[in-house]
C-alpha atoms as a PDB file:
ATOM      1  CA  UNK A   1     -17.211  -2.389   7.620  1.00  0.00           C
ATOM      2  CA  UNK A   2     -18.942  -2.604  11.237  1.00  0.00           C
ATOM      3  CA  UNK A   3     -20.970  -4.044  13.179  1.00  0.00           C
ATOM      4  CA  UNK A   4     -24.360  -2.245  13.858  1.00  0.00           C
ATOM      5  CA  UNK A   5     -26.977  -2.536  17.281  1.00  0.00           C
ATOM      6  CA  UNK A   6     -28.523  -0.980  19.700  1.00  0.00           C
ATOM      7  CA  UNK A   7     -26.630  -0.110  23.038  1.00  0.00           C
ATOM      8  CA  UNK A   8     -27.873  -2.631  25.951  1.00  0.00           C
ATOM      9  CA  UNK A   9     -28.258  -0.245  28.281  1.00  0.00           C
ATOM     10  CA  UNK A  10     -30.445   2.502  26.883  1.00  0.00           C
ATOM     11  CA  UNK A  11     -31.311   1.182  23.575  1.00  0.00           C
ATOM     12  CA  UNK A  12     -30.197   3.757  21.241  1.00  0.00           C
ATOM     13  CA  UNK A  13     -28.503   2.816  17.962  1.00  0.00           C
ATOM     14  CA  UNK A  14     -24.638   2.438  18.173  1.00  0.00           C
ATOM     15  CA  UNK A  15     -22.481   1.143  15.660  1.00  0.00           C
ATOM     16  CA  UNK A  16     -18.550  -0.286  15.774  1.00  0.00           C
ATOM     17  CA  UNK A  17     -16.884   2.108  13.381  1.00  0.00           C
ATOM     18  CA  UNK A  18     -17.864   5.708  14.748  1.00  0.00           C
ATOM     19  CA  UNK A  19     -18.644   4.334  18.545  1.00  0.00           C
ATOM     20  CA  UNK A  20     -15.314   4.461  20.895  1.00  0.00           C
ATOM     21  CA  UNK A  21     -18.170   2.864  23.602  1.00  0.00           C
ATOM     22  CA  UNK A  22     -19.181   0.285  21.177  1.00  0.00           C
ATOM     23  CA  UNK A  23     -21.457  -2.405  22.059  1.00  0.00           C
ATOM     24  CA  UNK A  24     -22.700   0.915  24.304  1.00  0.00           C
ATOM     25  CA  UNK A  25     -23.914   4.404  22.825  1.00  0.00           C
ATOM     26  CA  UNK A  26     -21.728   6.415  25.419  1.00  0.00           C
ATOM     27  CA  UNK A  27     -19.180   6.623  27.887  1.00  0.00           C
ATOM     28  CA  UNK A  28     -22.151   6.727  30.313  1.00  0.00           C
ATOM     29  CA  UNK A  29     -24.078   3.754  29.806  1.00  0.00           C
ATOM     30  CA  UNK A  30     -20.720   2.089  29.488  1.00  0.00           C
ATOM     31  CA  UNK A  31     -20.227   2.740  33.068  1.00  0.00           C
ATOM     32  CA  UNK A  32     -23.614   2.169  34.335  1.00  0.00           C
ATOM     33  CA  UNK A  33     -23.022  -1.198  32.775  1.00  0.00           C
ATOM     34  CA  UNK A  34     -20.073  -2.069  34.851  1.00  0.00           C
ATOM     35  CA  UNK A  35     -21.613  -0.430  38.369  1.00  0.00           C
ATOM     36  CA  UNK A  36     -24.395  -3.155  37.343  1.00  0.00           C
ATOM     37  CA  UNK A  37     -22.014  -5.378  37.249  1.00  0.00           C
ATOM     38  CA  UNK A  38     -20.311  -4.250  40.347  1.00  0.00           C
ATOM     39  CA  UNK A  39     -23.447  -4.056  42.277  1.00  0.00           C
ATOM     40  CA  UNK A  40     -23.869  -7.580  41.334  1.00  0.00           C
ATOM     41  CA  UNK A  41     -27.272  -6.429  39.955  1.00  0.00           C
ATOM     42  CA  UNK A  42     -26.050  -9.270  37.017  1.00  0.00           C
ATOM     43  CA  UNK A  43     -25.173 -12.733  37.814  1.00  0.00           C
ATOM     44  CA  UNK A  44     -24.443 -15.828  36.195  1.00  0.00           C
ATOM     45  CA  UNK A  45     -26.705 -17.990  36.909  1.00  0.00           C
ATOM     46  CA  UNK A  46     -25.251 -21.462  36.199  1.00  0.00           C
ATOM     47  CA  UNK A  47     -21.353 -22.538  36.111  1.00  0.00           C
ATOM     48  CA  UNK A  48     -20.238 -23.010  32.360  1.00  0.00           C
ATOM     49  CA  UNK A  49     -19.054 -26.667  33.478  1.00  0.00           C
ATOM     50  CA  UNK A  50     -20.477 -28.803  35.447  1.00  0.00           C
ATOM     51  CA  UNK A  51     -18.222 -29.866  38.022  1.00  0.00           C
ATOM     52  CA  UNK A  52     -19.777 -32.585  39.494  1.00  0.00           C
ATOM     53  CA  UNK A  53     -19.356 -34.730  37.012  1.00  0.00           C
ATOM     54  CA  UNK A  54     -15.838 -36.548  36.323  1.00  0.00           C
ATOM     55  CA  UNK A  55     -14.087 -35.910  33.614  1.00  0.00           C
ATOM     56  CA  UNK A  56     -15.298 -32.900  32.948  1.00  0.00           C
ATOM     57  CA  UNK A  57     -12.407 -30.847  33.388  1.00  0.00           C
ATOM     58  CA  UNK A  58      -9.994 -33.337  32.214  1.00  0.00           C
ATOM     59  CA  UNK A  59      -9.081 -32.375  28.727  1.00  0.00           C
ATOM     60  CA  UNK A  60      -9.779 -34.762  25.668  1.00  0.00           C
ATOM     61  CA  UNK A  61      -6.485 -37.012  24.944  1.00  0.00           C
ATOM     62  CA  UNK A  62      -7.724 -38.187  22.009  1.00  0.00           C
ATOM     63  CA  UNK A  63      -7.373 -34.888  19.919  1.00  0.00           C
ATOM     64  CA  UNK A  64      -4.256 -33.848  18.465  1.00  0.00           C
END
């Protein structure tokens, strides 16, 4: 059992099971993923945690 969807890069139908590449259709758009990535053509555009705020990063003392 796999998981099935498209490749984000071109769009073509890819699948888990017979795709070495998977989420990608091919070694190529694999790549052209991470030189977008390495061009910094992607960004994040907002920090996960916001670390202005206190206590934020402290971690929660009342769980086990």
């Amino acid at each position: 059992m796999g998981v099935a969807s498209t490749c984000p890069i071109c769009r073509k139908p890819t699948d888990s099971v017979n795709n070495v590449d998977f989420p990608f259709c091919s070694e190529r758009c694999r790549l052209t993923d991470l030189g977008n990535w390495a061009n910094e053509k992607y960004v994040i555009s907002e920090p996960v945690i916001d670390e202005s705020l206190p206590g934020q990063n402290e971690p929660d003392e009342s769980q086990p």
